[in-house]
C-alpha atoms as a PDB file:
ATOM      1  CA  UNK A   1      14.110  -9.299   3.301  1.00  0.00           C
ATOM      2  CA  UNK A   2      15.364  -5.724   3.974  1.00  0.00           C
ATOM      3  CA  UNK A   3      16.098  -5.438   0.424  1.00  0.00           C
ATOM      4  CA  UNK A   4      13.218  -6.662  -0.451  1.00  0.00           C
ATOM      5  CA  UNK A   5      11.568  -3.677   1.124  1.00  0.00           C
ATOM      6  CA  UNK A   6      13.845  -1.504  -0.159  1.00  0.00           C
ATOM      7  CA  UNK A   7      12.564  -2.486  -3.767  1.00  0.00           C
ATOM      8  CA  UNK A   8       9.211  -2.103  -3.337  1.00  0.00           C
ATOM      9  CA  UNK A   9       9.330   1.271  -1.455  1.00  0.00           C
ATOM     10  CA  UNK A  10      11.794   2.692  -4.435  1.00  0.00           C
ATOM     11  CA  UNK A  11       9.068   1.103  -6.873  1.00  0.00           C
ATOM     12  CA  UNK A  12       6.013   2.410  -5.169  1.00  0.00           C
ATOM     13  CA  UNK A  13       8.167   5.951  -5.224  1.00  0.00           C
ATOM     14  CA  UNK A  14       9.067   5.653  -8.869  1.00  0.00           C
ATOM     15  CA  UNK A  15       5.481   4.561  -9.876  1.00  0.00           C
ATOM     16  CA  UNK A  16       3.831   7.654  -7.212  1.00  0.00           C
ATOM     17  CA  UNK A  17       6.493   9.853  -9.322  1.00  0.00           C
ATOM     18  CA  UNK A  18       5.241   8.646 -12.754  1.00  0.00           C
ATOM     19  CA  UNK A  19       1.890   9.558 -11.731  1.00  0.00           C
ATOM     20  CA  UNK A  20       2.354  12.740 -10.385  1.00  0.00           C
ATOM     21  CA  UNK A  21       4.364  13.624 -13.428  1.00  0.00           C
ATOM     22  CA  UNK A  22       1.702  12.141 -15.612  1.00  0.00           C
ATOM     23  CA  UNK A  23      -0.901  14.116 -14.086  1.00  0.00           C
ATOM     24  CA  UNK A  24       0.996  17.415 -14.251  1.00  0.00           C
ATOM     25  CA  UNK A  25       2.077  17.370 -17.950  1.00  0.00           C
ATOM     26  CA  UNK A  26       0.242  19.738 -20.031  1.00  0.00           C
ATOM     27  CA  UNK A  27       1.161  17.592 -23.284  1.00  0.00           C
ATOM     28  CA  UNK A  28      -1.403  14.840 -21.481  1.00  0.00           C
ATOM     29  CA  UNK A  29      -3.934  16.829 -20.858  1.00  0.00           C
ATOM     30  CA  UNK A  30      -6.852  16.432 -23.577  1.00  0.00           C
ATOM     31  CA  UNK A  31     -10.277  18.392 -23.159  1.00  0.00           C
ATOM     32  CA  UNK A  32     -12.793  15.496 -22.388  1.00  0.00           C
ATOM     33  CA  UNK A  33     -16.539  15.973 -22.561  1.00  0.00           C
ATOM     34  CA  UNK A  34     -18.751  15.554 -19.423  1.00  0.00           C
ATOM     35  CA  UNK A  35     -19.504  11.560 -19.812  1.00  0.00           C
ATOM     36  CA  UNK A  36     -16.103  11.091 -20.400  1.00  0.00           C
ATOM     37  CA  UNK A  37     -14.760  12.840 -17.460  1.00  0.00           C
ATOM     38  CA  UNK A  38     -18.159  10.989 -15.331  1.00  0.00           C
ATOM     39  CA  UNK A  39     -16.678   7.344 -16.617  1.00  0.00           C
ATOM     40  CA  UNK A  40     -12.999   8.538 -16.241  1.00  0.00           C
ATOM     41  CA  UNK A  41     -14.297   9.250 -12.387  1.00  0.00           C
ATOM     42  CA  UNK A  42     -16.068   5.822 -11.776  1.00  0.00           C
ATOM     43  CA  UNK A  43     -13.026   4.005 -13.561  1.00  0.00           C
ATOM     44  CA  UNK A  44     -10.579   5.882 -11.018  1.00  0.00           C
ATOM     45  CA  UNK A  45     -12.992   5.247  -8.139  1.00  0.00           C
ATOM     46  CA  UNK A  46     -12.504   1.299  -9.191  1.00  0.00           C
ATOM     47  CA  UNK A  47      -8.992   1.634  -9.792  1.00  0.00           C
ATOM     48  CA  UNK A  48      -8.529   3.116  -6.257  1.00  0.00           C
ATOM     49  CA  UNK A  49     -10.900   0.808  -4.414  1.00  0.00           C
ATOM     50  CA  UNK A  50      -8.657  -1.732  -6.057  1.00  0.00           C
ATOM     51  CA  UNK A  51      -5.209  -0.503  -4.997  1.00  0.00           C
ATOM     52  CA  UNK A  52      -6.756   0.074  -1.227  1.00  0.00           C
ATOM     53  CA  UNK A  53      -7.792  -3.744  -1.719  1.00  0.00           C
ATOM     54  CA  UNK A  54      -4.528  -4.966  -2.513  1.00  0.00           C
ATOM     55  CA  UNK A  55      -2.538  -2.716   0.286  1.00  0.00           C
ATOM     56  CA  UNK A  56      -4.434  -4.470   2.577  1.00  0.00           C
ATOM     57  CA  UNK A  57      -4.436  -8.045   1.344  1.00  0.00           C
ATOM     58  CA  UNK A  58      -0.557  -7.213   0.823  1.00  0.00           C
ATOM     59  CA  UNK A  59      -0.410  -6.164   4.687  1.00  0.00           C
ATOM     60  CA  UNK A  60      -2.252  -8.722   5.896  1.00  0.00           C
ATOM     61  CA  UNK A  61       0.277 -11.557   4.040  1.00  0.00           C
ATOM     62  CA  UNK A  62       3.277  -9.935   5.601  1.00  0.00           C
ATOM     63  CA  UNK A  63       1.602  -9.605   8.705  1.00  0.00           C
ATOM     64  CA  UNK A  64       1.126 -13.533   8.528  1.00  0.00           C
ATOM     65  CA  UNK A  65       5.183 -14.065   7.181  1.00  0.00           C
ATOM     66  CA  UNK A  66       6.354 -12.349  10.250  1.00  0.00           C
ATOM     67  CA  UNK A  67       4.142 -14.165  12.357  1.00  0.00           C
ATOM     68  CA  UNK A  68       5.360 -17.197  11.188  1.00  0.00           C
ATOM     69  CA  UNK A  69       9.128 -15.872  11.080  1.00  0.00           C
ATOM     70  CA  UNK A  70       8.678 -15.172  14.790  1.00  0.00           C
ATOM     71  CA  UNK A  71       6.824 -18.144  15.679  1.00  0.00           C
ATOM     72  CA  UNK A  72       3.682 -16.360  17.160  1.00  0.00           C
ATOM     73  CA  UNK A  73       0.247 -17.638  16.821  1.00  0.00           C
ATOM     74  CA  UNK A  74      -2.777 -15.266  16.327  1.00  0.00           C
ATOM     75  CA  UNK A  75      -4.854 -16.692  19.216  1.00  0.00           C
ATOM     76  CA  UNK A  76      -7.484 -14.223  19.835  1.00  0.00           C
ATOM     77  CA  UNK A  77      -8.190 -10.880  17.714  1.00  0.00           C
ATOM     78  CA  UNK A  78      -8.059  -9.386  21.253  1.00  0.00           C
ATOM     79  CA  UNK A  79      -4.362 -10.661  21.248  1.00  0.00           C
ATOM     80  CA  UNK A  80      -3.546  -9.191  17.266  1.00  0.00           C
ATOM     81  CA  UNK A  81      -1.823  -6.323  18.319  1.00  0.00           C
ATOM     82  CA  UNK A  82       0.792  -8.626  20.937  1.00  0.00           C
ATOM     83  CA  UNK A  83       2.081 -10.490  17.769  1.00  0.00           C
ATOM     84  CA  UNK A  84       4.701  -7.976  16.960  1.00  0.00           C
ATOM     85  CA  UNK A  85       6.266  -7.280  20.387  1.00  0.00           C
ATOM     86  CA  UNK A  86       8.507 -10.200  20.006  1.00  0.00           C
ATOM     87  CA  UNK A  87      10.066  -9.803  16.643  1.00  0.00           C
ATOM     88  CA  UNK A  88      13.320  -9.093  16.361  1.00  0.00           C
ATOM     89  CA  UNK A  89      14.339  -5.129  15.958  1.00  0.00           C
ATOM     90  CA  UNK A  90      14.603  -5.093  12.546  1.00  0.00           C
ATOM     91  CA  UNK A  91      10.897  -5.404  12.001  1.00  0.00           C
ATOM     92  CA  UNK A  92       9.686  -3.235  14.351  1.00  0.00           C
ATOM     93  CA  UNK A  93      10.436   0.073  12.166  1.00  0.00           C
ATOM     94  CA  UNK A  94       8.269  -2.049   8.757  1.00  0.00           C
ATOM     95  CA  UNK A  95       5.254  -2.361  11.131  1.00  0.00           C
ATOM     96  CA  UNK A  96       5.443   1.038  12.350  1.00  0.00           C
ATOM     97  CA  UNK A  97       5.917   2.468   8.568  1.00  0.00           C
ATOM     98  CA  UNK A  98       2.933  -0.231   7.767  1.00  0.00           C
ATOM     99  CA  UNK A  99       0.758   0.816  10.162  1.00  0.00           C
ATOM    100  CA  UNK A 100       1.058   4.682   9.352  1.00  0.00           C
ATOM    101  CA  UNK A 101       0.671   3.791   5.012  1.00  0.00           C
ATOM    102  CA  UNK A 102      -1.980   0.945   5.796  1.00  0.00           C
ATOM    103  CA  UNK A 103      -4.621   2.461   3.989  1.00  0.00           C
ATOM    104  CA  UNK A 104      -3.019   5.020   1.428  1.00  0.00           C
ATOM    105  CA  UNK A 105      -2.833   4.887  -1.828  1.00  0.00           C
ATOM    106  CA  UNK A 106      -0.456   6.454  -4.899  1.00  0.00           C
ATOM    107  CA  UNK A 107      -3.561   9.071  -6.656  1.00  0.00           C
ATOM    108  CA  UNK A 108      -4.453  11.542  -3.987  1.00  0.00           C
END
């Protein structure tokens, strides 16, 4: 599983990197007119709303593995936060780095 891991975060680095490099090159750049750059806007809006979607539905499944891995049942939403106090070590530092990325994305 810890490799796992290790693949997506060097994926979700590569990809952020792509972007960033994408957005930077001056070869890319084309002049748009206004509506273009007003649909590029709503299309990024989507395209972010969508990535923020899928982090979450994404957290929520592993979340729900690790629960199950550990044999904890989510009783009680005032109980959500005492599912992770008995895993094992090795997943306490993925929900702390989950918790702190829940909700960001790769296009600042």
């Amino acid at each position: 599983m810890e490799h796992d891991i290790n693949a997506y975060m060097a994926s979700r680095k590569k990809a952020y990197k792509m972007i960033k490099k994408y957005i930077n090159n001056k070869k890319g750049a084309k002049q748009f007119s206004p509506k273009a750059v007003l649909d590029m806007g709503q299309d990024l809006k989507t395209i972010t709303d969508t990535l923020k979607e899928a982090e979450a539905i994404g957290f929520s499944v592993l979340k729900s593995v690790m629960m199950l891995i550990s044999g904890e049942k989510a009783s009680s939403k005032a109980e959500a936060g005492h599912w992770f106090q008995n895993l094992p070590f090795q997943f306490e530092y993925i929900l702390r780095w989950i918790k702190k990325t829940k909700f960001r994305t790769l296009a600042y």
